[in-house]
N, C-alpha and C. Protein backbone atom coordinates (compact mmCIF):
# COMPACT_ATOMS: atom_id res chain seq x y z
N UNK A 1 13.05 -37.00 -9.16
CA UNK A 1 12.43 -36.68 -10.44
C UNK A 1 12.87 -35.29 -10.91
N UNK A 2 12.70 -33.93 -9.83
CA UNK A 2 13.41 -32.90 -10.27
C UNK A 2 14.89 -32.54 -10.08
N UNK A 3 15.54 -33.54 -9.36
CA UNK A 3 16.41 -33.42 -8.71
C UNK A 3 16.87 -32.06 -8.20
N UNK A 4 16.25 -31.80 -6.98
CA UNK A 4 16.40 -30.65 -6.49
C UNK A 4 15.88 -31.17 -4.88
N UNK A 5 16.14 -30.75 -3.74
CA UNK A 5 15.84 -31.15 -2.57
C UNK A 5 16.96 -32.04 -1.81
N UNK A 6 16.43 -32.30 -0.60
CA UNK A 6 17.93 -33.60 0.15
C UNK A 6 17.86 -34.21 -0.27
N UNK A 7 17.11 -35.23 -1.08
CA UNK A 7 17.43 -36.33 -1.65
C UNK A 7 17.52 -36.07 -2.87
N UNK A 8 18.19 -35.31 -3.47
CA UNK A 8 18.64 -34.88 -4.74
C UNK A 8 19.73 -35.95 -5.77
N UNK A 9 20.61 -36.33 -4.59
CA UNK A 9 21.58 -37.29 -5.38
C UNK A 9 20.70 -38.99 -5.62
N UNK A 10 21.62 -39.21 -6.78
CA UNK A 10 20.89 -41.02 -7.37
C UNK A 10 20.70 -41.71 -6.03
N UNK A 11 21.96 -41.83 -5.76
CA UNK A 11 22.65 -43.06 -4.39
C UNK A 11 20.90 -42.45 -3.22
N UNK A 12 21.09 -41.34 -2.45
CA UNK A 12 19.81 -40.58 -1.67
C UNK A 12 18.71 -40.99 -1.71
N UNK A 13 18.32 -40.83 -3.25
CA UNK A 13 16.96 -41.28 -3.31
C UNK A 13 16.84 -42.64 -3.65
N UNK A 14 17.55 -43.55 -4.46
CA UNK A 14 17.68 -45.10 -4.07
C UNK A 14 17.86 -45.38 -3.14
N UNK A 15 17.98 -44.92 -1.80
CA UNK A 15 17.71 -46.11 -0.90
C UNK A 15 16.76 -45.11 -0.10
N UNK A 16 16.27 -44.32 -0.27
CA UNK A 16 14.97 -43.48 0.60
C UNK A 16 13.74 -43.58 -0.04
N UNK A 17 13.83 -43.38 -1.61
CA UNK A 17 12.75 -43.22 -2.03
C UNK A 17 12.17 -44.63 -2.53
N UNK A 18 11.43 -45.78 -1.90
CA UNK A 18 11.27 -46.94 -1.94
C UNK A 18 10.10 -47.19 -2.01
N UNK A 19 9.28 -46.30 -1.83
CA UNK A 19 7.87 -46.35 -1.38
C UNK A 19 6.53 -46.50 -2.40
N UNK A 20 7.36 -45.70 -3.57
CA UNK A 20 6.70 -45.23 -4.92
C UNK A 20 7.68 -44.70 -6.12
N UNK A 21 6.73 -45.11 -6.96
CA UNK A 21 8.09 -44.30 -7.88
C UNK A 21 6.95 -43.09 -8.88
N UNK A 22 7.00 -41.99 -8.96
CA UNK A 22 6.40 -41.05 -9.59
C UNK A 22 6.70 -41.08 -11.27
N UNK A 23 5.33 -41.28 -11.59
CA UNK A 23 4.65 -41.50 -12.79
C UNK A 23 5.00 -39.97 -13.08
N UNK A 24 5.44 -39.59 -14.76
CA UNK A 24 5.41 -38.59 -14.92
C UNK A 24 4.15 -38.15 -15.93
N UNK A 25 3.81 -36.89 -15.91
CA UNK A 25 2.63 -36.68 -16.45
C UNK A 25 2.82 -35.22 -17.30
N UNK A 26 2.30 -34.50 -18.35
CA UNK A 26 2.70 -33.52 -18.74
C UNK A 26 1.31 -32.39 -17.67
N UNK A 27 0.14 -33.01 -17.51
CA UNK A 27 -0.60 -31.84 -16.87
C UNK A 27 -1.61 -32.67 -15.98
N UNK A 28 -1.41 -32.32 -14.19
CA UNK A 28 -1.88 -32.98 -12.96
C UNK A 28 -3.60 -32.79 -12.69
N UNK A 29 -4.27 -33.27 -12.91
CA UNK A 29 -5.70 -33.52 -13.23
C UNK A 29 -5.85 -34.65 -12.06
N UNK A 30 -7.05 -34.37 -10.80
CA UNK A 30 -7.21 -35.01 -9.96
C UNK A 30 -8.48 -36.00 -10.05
N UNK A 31 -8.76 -37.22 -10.13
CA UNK A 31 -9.84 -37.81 -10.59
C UNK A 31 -10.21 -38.36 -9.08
N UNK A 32 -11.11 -37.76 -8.89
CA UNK A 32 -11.71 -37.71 -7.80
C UNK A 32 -12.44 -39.13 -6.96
N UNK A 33 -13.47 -39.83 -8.75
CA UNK A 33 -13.70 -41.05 -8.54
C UNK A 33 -12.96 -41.85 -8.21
N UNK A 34 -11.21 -41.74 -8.28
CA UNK A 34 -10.46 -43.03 -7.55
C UNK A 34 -9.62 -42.31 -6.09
N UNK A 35 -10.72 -41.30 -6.00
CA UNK A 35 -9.86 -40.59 -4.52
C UNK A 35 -8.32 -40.13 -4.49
N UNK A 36 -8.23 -39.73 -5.63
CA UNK A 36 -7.05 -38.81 -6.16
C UNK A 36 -7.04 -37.53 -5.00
N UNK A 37 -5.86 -37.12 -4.74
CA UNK A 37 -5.80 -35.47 -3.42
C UNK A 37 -4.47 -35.18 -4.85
N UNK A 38 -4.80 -34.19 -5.18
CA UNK A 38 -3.80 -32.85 -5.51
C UNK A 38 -3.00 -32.19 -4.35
N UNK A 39 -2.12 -32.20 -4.67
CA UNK A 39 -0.98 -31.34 -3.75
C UNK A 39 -0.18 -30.43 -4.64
N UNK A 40 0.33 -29.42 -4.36
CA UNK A 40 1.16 -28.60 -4.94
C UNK A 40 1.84 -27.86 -3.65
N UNK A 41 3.17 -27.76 -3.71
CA UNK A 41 3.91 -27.03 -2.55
C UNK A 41 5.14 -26.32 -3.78
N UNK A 42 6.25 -25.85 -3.13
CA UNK A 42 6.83 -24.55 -3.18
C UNK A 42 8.26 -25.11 -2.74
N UNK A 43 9.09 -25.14 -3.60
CA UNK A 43 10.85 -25.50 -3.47
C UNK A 43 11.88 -24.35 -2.66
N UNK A 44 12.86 -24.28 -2.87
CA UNK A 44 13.82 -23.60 -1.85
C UNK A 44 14.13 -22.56 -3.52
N UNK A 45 13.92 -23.10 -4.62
CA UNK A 45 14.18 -21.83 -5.70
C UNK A 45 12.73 -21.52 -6.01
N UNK A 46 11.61 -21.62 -5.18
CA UNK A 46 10.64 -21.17 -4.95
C UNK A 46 9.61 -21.55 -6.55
N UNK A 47 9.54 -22.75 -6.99
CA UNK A 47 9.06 -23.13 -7.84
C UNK A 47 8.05 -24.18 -7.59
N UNK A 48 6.99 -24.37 -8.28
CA UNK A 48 5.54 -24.76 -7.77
C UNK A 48 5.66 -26.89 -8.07
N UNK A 49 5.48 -27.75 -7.41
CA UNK A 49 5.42 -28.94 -7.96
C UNK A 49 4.10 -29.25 -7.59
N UNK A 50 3.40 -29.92 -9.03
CA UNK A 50 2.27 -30.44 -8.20
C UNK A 50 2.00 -31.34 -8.71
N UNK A 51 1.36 -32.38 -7.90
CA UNK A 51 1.24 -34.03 -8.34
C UNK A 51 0.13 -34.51 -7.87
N UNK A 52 -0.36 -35.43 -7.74
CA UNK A 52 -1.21 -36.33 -7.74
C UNK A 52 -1.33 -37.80 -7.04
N UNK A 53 -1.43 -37.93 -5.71
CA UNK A 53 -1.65 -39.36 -5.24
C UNK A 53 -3.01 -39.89 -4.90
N UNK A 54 -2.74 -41.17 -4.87
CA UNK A 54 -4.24 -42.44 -4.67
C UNK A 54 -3.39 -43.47 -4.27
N UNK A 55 -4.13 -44.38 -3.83
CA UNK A 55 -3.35 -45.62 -3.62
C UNK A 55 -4.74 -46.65 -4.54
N UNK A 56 -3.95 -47.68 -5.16
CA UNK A 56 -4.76 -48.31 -6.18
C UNK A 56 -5.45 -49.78 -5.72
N UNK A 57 -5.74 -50.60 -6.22
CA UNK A 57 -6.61 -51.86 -6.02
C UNK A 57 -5.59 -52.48 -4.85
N UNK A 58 -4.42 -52.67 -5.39
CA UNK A 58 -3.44 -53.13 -4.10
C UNK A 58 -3.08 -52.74 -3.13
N UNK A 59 -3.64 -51.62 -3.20
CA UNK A 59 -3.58 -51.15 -1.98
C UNK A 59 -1.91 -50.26 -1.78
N UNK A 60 -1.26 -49.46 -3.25
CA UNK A 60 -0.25 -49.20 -3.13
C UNK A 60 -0.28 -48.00 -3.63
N UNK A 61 0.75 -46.82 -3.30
CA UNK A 61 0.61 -45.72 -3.27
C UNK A 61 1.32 -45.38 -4.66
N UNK A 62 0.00 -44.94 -5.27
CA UNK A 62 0.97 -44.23 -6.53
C UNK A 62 1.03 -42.74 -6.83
N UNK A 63 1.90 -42.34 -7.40
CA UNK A 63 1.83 -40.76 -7.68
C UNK A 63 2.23 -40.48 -8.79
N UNK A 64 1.20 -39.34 -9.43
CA UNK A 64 1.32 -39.06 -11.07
C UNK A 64 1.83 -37.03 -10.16
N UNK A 65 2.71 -37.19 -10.98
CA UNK A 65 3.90 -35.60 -10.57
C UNK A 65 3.55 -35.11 -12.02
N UNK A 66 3.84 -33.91 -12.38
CA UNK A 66 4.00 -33.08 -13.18
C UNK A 66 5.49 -33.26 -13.49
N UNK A 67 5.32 -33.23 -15.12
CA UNK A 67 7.18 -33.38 -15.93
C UNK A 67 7.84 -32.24 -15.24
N UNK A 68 7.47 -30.88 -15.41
CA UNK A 68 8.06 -29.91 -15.10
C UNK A 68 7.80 -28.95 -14.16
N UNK A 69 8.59 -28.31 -13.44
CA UNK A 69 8.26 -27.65 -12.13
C UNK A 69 7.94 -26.18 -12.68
N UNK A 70 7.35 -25.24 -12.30
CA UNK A 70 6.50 -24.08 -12.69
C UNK A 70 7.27 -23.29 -11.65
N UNK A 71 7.97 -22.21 -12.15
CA UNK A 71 9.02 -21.35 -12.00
C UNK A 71 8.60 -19.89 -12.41
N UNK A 72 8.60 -19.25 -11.14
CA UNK A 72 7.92 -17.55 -11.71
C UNK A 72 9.41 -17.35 -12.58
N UNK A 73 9.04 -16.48 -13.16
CA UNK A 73 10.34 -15.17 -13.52
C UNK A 73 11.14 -14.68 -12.37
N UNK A 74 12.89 -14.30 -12.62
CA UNK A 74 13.27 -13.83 -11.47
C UNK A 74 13.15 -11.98 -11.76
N UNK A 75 12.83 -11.47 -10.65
CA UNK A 75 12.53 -10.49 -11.40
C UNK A 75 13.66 -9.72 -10.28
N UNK A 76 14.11 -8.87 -11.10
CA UNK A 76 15.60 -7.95 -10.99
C UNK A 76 15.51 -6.55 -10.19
N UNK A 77 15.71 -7.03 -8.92
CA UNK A 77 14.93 -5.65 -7.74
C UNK A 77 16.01 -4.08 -8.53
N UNK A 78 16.85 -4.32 -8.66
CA UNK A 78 17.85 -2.74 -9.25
C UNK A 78 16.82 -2.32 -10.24
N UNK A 79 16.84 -2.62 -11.28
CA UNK A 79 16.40 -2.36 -12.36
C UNK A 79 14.91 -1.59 -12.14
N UNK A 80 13.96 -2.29 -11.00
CA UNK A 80 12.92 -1.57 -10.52
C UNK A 80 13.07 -0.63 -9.75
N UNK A 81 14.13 -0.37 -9.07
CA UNK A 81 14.20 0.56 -8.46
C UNK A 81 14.55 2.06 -8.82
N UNK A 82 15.97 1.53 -10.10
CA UNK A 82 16.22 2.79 -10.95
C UNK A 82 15.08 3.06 -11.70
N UNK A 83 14.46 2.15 -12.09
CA UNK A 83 13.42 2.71 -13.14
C UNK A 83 12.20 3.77 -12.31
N UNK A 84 11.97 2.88 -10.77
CA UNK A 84 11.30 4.33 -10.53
C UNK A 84 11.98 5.55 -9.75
N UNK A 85 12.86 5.42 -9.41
CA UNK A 85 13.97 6.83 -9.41
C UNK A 85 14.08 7.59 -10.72
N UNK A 86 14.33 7.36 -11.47
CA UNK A 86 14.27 8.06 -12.39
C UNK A 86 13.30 8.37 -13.35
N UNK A 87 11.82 7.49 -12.74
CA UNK A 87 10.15 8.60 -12.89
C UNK A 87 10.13 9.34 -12.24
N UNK A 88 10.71 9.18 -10.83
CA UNK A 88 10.32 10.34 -10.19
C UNK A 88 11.45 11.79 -10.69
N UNK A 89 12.87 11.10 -10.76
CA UNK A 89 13.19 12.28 -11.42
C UNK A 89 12.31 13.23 -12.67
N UNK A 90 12.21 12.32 -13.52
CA UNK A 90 11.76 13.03 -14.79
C UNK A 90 10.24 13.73 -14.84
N UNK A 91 9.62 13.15 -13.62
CA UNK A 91 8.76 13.73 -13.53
C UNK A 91 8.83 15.15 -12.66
N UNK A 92 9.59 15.18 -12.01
CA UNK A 92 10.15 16.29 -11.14
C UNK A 92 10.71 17.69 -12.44
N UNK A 93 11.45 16.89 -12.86
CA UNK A 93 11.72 17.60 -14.00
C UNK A 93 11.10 18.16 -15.22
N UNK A 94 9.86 17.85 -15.47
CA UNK A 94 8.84 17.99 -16.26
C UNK A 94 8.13 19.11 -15.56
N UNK A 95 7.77 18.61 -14.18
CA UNK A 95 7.01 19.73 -13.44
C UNK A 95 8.21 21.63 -13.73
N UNK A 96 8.91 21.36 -13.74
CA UNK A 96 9.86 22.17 -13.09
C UNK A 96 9.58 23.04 -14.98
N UNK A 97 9.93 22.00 -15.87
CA UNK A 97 9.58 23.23 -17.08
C UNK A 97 8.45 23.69 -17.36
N UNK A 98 7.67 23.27 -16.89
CA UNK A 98 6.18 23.33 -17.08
C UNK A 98 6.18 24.45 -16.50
N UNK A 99 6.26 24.77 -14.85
CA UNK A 99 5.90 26.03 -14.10
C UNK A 99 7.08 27.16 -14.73
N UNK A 100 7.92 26.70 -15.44
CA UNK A 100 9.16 27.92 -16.03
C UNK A 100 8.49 28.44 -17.39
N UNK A 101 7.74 27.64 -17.87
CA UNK A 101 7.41 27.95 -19.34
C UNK A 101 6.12 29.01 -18.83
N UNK A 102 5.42 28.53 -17.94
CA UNK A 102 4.21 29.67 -17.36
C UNK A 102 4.29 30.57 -16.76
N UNK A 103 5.06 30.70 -16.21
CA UNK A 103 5.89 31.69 -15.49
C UNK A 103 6.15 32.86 -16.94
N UNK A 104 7.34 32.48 -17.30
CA UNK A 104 8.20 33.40 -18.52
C UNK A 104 6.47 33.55 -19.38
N UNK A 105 6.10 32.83 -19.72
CA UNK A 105 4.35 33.64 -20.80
C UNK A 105 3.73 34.58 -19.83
N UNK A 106 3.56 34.07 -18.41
CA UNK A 106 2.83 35.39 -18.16
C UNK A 106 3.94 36.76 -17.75
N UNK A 107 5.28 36.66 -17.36
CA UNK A 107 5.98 37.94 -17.40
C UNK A 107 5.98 38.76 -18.53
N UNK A 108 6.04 37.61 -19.69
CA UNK A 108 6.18 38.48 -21.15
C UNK A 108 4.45 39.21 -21.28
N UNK A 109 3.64 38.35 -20.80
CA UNK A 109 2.19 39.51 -20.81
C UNK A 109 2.40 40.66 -19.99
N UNK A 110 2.80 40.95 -18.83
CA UNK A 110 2.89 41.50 -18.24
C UNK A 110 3.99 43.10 -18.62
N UNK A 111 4.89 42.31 -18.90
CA UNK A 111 5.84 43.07 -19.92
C UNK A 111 5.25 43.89 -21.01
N UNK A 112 4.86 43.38 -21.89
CA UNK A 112 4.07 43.65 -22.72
C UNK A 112 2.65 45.29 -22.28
N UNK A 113 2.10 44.59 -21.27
CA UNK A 113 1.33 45.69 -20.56
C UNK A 113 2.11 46.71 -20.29
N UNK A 114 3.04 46.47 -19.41
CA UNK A 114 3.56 47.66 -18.78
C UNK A 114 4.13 48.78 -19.87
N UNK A 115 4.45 47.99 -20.79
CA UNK A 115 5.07 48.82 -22.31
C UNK A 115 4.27 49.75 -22.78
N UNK A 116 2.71 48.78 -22.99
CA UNK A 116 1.78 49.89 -23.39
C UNK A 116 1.37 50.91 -22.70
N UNK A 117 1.31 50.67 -21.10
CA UNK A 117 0.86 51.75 -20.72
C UNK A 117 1.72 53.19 -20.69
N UNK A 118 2.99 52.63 -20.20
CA UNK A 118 4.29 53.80 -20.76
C UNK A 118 4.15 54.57 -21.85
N UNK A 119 3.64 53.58 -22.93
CA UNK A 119 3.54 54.84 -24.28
C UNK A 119 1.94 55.75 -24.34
N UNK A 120 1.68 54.73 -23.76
CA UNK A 120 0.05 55.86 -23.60
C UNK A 120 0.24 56.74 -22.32
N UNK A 121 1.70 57.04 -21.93
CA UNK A 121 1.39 58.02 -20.86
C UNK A 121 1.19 59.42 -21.04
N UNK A 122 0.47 60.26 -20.57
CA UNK A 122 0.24 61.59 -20.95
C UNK A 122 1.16 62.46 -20.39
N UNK A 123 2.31 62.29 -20.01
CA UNK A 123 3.09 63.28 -19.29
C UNK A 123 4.49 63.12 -19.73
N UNK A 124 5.64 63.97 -19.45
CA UNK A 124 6.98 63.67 -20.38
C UNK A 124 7.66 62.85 -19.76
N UNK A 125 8.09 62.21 -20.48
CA UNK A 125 8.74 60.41 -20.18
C UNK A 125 10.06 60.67 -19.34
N UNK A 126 10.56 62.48 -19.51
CA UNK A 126 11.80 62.58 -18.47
C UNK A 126 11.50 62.64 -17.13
N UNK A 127 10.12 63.70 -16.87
CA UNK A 127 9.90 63.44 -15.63
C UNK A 127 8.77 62.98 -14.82
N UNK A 128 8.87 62.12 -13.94
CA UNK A 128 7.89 61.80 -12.86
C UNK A 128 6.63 62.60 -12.21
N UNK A 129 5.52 62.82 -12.60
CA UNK A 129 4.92 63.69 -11.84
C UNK A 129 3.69 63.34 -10.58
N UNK A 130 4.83 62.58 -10.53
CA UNK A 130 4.95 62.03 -8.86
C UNK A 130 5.98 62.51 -7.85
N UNK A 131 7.23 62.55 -8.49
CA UNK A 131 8.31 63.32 -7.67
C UNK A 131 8.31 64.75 -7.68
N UNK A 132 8.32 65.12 -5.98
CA UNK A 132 8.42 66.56 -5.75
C UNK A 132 9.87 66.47 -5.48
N UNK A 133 10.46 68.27 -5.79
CA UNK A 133 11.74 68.33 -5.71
C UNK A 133 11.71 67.94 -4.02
N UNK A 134 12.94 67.69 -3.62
CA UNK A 134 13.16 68.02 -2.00
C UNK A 134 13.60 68.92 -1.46
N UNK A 135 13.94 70.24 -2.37
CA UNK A 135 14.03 71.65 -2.04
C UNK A 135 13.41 72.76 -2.30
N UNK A 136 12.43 73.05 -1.40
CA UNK A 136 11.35 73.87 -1.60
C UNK A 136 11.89 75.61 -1.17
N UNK A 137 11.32 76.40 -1.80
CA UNK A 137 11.79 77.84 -1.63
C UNK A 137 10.18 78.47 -0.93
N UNK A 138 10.19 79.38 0.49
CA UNK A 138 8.70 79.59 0.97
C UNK A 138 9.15 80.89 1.54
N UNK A 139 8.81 81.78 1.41
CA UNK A 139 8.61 83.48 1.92
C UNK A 139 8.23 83.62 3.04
N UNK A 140 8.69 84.28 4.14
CA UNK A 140 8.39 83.97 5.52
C UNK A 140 8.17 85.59 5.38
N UNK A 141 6.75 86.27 5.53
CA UNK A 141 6.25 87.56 5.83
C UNK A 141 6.90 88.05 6.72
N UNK A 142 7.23 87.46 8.25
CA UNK A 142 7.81 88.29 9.46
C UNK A 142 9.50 88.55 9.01
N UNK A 143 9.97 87.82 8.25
CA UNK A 143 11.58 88.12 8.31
C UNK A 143 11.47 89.23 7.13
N UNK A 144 12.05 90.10 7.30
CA UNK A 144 12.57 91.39 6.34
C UNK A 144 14.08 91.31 6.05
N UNK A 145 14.84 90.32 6.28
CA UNK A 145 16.24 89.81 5.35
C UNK A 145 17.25 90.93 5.91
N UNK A 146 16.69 91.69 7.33
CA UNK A 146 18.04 92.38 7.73
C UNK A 146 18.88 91.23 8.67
N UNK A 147 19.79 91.32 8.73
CA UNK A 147 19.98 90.48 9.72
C UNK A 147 21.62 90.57 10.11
């Protein structure tokens, strides 16, 4: 019916499949009152079939199948993978301007401070009056400079 499985070819399933012949149905609904069992299993392209058997007044096995087999999406492992490689890049990268942009605002505050305090300094901007010379001149009472 889907032709898919070992008995896939005409010749295969004419002389195997003898037993029943599957009723096709557009949607598998199990009626319980004639002791209907639902089955659904899983193909080798991993797609869902599900059908419907009873056996009827004669005592013969019939089966109502679903027209069409139910097939996930194939879903494309690269494509997920770059896509999250390159969140994590961009998010890496986001972080990275973020702490540069906060960074550079608070140096420029800082900057900014240090400017003002320079001009509000009370002392002359040539020299340090913090730095002592390193050559000091000191009068020694006992030497009298004969020598």
């Amino acid at each position: 019916m889907y032709k898919t499985g070992p008995l896939k070819d005409e010749h295969d399933c004419a002389t195997n499949c003898t037993k029943f012949t599957p009723i096709p149905v557009k949607e598998v609904v199990a009626n319980e009152e004639n002791n209907e069992f639902k089955c659904a299993y899983y193909d080798e392209d991993e797609c869902i079939f599900t059908y419907v058997y009873y056996f009827d007044n004669d005592n013969k096995l019939q089966v109502k199948a679903q027209e069409n087999r139910e097939c996930r999406e194939k879903i494309f492992l690269p494509f997920i993978v770059i896509g999250v490689i390159a969140a994590v890049v961009l998010l890496g990268l986001a972080i990275l301007l973020l702490w540069k942009l906060l960074t550079t605002i608070h140096d420029r505050r800082e900057f900014a401070r240090f400017e003002k305090e320079k001009m509000m300094a009370k002392w002359d901007t040539g020299e340090n009056p913090i730095y002592k010379q390193a050559t000091s001149t000191f009068k020694n009472p006992t030497y009298s400079g004969k020598g």
